[in-house]
C-alpha atoms as a PDB file:
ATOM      1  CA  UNK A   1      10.812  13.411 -12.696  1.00  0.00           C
ATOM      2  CA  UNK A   2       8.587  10.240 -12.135  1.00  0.00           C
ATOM      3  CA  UNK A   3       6.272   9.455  -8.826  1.00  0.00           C
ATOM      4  CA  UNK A   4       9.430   7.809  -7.463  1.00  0.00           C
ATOM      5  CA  UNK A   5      12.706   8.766  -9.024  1.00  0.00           C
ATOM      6  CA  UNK A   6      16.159   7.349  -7.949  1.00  0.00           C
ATOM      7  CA  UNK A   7      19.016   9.175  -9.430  1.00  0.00           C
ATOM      8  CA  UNK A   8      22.723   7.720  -9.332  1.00  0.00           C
ATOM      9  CA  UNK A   9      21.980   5.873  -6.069  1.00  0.00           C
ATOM     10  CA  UNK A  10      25.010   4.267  -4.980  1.00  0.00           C
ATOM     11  CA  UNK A  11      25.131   1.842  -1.779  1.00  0.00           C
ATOM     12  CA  UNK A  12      28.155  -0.092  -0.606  1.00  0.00           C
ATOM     13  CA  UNK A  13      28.489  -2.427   2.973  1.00  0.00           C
ATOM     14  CA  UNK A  14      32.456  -2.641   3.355  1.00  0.00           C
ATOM     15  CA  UNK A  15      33.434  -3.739  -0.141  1.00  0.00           C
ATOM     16  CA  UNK A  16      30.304  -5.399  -1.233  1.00  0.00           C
ATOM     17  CA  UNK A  17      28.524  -2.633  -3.511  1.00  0.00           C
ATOM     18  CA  UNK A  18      25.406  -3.113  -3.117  1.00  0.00           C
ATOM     19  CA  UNK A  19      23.735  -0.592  -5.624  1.00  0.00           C
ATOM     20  CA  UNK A  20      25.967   0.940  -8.249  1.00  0.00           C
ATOM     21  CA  UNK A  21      25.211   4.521  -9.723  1.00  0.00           C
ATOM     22  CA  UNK A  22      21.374   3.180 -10.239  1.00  0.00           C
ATOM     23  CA  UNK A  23      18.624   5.231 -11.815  1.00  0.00           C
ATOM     24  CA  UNK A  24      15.277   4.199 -12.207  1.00  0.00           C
ATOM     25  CA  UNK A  25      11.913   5.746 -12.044  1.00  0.00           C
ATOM     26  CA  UNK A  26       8.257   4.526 -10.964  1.00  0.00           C
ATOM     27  CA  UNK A  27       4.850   6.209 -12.037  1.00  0.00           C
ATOM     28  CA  UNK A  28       2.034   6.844 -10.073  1.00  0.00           C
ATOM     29  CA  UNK A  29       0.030   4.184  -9.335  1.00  0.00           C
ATOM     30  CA  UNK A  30       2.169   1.660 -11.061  1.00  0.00           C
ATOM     31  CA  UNK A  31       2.966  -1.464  -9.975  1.00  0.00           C
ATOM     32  CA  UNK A  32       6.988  -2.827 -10.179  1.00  0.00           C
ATOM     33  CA  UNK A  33       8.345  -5.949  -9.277  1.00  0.00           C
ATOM     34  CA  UNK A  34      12.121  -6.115  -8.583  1.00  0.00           C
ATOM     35  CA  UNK A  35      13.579  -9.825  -9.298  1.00  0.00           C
ATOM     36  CA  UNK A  36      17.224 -10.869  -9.039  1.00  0.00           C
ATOM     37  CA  UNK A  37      19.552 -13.265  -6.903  1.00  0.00           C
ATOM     38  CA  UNK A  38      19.754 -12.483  -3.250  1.00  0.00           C
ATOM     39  CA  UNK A  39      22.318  -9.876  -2.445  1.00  0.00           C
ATOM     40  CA  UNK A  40      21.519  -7.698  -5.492  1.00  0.00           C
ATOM     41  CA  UNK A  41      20.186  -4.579  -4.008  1.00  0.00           C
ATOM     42  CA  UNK A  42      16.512  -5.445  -4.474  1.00  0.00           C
ATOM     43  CA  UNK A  43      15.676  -4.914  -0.676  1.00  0.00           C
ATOM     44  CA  UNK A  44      17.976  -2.300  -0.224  1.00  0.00           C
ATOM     45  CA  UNK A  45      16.033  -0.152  -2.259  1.00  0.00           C
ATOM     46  CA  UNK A  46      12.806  -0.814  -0.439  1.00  0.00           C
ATOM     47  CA  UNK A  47      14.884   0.483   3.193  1.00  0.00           C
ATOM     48  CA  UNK A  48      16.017   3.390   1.653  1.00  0.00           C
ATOM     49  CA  UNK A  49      12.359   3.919   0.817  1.00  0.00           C
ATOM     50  CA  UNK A  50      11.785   3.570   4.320  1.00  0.00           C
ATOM     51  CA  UNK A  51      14.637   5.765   5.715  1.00  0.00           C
ATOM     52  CA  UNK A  52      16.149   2.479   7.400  1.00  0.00           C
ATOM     53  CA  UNK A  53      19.366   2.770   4.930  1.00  0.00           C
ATOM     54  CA  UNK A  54      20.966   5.702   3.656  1.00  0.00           C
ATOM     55  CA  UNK A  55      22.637   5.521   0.353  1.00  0.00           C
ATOM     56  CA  UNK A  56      25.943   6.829  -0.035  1.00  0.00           C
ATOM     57  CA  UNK A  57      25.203   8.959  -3.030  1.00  0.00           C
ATOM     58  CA  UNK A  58      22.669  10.251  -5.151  1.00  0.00           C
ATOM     59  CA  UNK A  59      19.117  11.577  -4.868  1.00  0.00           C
ATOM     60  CA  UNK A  60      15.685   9.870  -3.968  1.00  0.00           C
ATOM     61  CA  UNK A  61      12.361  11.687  -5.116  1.00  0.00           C
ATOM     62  CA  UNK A  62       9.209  11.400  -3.756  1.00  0.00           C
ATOM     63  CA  UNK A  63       6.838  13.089  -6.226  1.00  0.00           C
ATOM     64  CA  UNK A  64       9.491  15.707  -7.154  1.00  0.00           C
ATOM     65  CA  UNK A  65      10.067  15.975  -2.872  1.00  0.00           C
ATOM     66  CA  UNK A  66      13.686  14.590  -1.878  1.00  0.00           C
ATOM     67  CA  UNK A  67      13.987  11.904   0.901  1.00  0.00           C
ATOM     68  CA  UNK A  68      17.537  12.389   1.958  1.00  0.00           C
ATOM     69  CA  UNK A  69      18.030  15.726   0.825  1.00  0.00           C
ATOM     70  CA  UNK A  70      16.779  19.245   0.537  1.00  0.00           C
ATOM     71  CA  UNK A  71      16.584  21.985  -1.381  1.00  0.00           C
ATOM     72  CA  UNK A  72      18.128  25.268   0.734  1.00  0.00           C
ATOM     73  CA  UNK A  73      18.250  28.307  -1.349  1.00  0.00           C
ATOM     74  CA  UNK A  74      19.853  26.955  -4.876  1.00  0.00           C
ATOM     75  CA  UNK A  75      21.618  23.930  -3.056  1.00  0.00           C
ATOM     76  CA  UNK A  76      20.379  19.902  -2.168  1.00  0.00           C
ATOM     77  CA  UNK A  77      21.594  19.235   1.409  1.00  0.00           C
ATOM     78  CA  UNK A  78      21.309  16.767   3.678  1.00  0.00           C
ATOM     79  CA  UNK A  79      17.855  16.600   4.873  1.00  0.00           C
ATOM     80  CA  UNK A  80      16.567  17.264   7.990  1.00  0.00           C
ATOM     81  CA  UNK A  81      15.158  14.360  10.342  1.00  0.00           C
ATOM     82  CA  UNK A  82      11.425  16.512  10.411  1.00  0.00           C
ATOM     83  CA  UNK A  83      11.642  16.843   6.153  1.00  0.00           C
ATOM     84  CA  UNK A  84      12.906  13.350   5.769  1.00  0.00           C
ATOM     85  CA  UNK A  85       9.947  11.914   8.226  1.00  0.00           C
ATOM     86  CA  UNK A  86       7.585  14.034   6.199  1.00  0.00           C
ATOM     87  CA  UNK A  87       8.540  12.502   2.866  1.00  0.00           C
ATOM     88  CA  UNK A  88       8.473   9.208   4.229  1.00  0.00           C
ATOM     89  CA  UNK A  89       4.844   9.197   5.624  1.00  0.00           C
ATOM     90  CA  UNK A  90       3.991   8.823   2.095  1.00  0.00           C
ATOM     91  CA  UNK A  91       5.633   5.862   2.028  1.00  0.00           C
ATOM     92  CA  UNK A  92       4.612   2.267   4.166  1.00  0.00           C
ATOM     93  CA  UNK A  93       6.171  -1.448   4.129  1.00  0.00           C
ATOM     94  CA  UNK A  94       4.968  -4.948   4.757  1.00  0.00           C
ATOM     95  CA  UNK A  95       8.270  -6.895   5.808  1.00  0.00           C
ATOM     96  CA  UNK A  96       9.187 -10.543   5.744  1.00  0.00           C
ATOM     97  CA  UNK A  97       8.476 -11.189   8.986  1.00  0.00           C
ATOM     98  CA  UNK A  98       4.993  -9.520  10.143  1.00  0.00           C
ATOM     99  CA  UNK A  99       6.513  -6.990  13.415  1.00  0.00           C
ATOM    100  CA  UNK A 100       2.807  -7.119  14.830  1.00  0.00           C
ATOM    101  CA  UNK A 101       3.123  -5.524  18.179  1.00  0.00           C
ATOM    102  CA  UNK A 102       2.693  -9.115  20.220  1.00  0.00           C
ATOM    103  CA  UNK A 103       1.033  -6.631  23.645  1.00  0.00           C
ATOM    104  CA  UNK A 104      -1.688  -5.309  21.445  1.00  0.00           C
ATOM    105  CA  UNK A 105      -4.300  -6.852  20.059  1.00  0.00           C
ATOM    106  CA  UNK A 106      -5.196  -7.304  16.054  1.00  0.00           C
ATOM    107  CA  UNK A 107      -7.857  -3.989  16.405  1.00  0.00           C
ATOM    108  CA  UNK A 108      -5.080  -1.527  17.660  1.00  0.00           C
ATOM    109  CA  UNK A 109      -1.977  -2.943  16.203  1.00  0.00           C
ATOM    110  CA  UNK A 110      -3.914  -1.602  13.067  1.00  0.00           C
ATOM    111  CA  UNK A 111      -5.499   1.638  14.631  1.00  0.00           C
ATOM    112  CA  UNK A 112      -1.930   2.917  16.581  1.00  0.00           C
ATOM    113  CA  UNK A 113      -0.379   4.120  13.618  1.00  0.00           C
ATOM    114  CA  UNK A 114      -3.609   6.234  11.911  1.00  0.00           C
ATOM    115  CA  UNK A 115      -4.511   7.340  15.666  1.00  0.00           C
ATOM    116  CA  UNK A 116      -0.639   8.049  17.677  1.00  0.00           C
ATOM    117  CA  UNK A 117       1.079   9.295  14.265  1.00  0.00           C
ATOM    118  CA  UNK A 118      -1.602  10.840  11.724  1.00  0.00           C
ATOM    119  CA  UNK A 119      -4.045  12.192  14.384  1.00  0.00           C
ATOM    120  CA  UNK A 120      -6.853  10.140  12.928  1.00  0.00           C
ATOM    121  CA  UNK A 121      -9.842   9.977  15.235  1.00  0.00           C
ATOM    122  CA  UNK A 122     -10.131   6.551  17.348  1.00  0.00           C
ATOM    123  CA  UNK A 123     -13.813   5.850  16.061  1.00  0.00           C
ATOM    124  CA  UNK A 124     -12.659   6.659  12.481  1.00  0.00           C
ATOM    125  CA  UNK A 125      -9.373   4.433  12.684  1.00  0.00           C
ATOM    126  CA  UNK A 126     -11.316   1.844  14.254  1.00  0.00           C
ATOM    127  CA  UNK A 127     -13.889   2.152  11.581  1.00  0.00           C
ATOM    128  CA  UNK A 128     -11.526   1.726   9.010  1.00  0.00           C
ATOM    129  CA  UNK A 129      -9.773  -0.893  10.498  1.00  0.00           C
ATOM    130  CA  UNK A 130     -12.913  -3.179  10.743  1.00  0.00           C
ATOM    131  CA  UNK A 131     -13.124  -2.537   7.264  1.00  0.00           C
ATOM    132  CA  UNK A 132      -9.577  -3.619   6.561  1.00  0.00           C
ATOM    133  CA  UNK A 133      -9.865  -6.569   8.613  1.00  0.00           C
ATOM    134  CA  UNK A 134     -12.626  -7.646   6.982  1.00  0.00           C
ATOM    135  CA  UNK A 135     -11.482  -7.308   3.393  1.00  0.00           C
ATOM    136  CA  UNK A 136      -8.213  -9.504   4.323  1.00  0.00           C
ATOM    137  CA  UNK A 137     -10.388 -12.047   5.856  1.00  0.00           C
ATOM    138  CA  UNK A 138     -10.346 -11.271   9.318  1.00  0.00           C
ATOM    139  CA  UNK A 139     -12.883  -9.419  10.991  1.00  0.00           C
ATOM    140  CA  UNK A 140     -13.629 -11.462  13.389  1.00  0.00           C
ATOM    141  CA  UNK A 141     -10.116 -11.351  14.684  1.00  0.00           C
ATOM    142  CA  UNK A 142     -10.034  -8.313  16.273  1.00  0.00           C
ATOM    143  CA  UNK A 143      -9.766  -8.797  19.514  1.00  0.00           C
ATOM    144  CA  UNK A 144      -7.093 -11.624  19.031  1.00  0.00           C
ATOM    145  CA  UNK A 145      -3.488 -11.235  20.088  1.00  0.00           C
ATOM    146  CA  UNK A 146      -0.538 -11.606  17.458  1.00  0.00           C
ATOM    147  CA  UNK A 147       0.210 -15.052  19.337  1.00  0.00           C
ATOM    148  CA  UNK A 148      -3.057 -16.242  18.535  1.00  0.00           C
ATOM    149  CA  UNK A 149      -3.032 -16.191  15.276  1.00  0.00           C
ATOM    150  CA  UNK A 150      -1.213 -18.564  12.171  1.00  0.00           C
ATOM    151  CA  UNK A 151       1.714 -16.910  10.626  1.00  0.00           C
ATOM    152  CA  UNK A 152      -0.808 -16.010   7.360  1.00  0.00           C
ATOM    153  CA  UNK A 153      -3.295 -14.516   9.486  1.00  0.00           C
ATOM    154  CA  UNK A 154      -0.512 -12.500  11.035  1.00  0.00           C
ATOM    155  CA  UNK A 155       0.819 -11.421   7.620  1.00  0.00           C
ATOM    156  CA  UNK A 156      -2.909 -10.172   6.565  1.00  0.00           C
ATOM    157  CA  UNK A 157      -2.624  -8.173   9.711  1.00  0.00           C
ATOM    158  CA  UNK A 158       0.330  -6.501   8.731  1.00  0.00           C
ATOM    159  CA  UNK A 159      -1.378  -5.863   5.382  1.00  0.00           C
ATOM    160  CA  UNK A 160      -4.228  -4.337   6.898  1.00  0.00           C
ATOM    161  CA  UNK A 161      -1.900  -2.143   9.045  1.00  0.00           C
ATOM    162  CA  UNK A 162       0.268  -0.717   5.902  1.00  0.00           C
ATOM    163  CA  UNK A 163      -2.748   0.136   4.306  1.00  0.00           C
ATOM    164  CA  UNK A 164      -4.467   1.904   7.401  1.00  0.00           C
ATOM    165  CA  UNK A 165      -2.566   5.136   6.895  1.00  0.00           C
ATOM    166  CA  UNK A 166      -3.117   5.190   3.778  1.00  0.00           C
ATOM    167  CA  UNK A 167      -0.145   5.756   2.105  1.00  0.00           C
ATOM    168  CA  UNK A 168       0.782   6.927  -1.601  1.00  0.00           C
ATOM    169  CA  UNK A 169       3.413   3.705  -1.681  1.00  0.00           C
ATOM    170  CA  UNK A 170       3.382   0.210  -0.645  1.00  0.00           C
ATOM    171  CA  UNK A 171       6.853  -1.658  -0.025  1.00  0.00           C
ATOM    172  CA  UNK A 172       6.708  -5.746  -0.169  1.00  0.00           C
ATOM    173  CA  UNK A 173       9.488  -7.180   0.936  1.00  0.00           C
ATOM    174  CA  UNK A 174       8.846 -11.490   0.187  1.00  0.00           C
ATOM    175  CA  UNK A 175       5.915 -11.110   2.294  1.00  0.00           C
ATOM    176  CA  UNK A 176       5.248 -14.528   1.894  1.00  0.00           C
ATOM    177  CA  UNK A 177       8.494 -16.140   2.028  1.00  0.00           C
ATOM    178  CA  UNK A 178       8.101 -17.320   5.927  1.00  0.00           C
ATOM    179  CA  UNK A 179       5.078 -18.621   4.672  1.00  0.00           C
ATOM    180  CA  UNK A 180       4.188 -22.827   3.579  1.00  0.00           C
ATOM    181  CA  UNK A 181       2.775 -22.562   0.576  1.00  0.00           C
ATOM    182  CA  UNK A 182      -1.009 -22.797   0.474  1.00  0.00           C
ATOM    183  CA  UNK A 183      -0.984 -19.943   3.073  1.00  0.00           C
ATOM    184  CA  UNK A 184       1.412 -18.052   1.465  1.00  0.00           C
ATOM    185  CA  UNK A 185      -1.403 -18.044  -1.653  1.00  0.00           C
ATOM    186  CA  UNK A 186      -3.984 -16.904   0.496  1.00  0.00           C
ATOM    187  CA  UNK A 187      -1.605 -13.991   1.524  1.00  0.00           C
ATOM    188  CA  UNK A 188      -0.784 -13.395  -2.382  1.00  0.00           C
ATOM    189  CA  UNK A 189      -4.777 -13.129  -3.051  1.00  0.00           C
ATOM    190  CA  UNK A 190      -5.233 -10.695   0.076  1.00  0.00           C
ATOM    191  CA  UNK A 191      -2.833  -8.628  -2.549  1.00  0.00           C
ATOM    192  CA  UNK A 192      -4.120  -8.916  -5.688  1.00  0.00           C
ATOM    193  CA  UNK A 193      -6.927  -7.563  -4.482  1.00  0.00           C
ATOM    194  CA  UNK A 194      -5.402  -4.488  -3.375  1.00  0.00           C
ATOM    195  CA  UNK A 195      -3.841  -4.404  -6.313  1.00  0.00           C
ATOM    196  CA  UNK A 196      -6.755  -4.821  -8.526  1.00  0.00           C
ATOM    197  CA  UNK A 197      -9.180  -2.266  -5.703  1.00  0.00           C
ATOM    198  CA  UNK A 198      -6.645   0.833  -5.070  1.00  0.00           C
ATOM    199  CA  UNK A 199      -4.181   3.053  -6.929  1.00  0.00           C
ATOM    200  CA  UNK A 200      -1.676   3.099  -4.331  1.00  0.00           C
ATOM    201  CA  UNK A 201       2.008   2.463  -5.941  1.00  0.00           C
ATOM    202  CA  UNK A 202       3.762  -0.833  -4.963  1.00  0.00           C
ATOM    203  CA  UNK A 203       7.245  -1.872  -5.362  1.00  0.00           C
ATOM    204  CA  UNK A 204       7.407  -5.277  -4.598  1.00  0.00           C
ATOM    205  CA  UNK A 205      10.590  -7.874  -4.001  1.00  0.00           C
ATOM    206  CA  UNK A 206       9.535 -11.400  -4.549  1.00  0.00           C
ATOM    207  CA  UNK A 207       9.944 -14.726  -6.130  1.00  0.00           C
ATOM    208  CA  UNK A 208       6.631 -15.605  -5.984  1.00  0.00           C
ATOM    209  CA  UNK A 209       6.784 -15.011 -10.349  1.00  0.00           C
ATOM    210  CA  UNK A 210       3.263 -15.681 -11.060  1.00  0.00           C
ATOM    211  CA  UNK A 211       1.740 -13.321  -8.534  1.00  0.00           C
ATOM    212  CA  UNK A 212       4.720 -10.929 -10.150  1.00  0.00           C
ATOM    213  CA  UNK A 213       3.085 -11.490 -13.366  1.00  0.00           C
ATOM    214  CA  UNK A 214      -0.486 -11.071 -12.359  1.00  0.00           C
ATOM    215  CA  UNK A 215      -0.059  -7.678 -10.567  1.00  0.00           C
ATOM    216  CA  UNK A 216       3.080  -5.857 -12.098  1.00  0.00           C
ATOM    217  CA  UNK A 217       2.977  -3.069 -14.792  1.00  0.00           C
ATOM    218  CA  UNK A 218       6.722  -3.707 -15.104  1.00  0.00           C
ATOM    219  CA  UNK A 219       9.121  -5.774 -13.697  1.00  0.00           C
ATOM    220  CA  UNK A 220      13.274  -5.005 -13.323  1.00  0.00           C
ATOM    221  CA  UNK A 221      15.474  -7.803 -13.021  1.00  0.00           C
ATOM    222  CA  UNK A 222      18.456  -6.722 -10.948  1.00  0.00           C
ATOM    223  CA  UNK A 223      22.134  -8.422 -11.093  1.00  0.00           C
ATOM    224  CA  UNK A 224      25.134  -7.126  -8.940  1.00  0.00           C
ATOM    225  CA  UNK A 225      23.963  -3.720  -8.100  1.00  0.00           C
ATOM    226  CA  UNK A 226      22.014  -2.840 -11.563  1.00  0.00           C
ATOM    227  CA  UNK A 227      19.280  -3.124 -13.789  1.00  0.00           C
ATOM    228  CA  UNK A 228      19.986  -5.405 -16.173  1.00  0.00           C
ATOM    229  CA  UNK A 229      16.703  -5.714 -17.804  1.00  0.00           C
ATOM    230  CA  UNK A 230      13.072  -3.930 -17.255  1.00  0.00           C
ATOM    231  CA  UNK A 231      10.461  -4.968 -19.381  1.00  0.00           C
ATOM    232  CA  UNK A 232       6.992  -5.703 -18.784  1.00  0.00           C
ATOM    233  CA  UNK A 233       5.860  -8.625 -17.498  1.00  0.00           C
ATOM    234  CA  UNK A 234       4.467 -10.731 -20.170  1.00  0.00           C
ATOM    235  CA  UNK A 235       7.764  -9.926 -21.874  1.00  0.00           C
ATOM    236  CA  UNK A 236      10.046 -10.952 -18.584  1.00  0.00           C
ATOM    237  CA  UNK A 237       8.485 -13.757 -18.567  1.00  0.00           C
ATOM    238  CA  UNK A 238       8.036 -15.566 -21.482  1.00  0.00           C
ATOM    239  CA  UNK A 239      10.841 -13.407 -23.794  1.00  0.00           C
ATOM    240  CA  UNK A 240      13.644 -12.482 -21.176  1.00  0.00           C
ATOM    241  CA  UNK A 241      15.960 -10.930 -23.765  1.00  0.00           C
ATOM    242  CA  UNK A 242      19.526 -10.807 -21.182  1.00  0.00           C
ATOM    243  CA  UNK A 243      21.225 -14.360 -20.307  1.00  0.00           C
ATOM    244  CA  UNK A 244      21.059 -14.026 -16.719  1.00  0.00           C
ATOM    245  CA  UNK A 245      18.027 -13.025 -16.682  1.00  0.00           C
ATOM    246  CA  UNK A 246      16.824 -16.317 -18.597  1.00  0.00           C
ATOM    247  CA  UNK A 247      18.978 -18.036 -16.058  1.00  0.00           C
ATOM    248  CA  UNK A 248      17.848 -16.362 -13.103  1.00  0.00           C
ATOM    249  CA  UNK A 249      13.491 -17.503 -14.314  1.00  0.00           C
ATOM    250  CA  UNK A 250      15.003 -20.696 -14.998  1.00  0.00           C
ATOM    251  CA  UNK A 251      15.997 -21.425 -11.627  1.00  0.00           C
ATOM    252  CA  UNK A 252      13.044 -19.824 -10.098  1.00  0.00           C
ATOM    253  CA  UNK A 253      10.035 -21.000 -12.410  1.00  0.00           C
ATOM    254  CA  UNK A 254       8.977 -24.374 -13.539  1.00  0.00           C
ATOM    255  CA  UNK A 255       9.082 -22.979 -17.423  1.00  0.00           C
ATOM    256  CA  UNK A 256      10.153 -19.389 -19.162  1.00  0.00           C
END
């Protein structure tokens, strides 16, 4: 079973399936980027990651653990809400828009998580999130309000929070898509960094394609519910061997 193993996942909303009997598995440490028209379950997959969707079938492993299910006796049931939450610590997301908590200020939106949730001692979370803050750029923003702050700075927050508990996996959901563009690149170097500095595993939803090729071990182009294609990325990107996947990069990228 791989680091992250989904096993005949199957989502639907109404009639619109969403994911269709999907199985796909990510290795420790690795880095995947899911592409694919809006709608195509790319997301979807990051929430159920998070607990904030539940698919309708299948299993979801976390480094052989399940996330919706467990094992009782020679049977998978449904999980329990203190298993589930235990699997799922593991697991942290950086959404489209940042969720800072707009009452507290940069220094403890980062710290309430480590301190309230893992027990982490306040002068060691606060340590660590000075060091956070000042590898994203912002140390000096600590005792700044959400408000205060441009929507990139707030977005390097949120990075610095996902990455204060430490977690095994890191979700990015178009982190950078309310972003204009030369802050959204400042946002996309914060990550490459991380990338290039830790072995945490990242799934990552984007169409920013040249960050996706500078940072992804693989990359799975989704259509309607599947994978149609998974390939790394030098061979997504310049060698897309499926049609809609060619037309897909074509839409997205200046050249193929």
């Amino acid at each position: 079973m791989s680091f992250i193993d989904f096993h005949q996942v199957s989502k639907r909303f109404g009639d619109n399936v969403v994911l269709d009997d999907l199985s796909f598995g990510v290795a420790n440490g690795e880095r995947v980027t899911l592409i694919g028209p809006s709608g195509s379950g790319k997301t979807t997959i990051l929430r159920m990651l998070m607990t904030l969707t539940k698919p309708d079938s299948g299993t979801i492993a976390i480094d052989d653990e399940y996330l919706w299910h467990e094992r009782r006796g020679d049977e998978l049931v449904p999980a329990g809400e203190a298993h589930t939450r235990k699997v799922r610590s593991r697991v942290t997301m950086v959404f489209q828009q940042f969720n800072l908590f707009p009452n507290m200020k940069v220094l403890r939106n980062i710290t309430e998580a480590p301190v309230h949730v893992l027990g982490t001692p306040k002068d060691e979370a606060e340590a660590r999130a000075r060091d956070l803050l000042e590898m994203v750029g912002l140390q000096s923003k600590a005792d700044f309000y959400p408000s205060q702050l441009s929507g990139g700075q707030q977005q390097r927050v949120a990075i610095a929070r996902a990455l204060a508990v430490e977690p095994d996996i890191l979700l990015l959901d178009e982190v950078t898509s309310a972003l204009d563009p030369e802050i959204a690149a400042e946002v996309l170097d914060v990550l490459r960094d991380v990338a290039k500095t830790s072995d945490v595993t990242m799934l990552l939803v984007t169409h920013a394609m040249r960050f996706a090729r500078d940072v992804s071990n693989r990359v799975l182009m989704f259509n309607e519910g599947k994978i149609i294609e998974d390939a790394p990325p030098e061979q997504m990107f310049n060698e897309p061997q499926h049609e809609r996947t060619r037309g897909f990069l074509r839409s997205v990228l200046e050249e193929v």
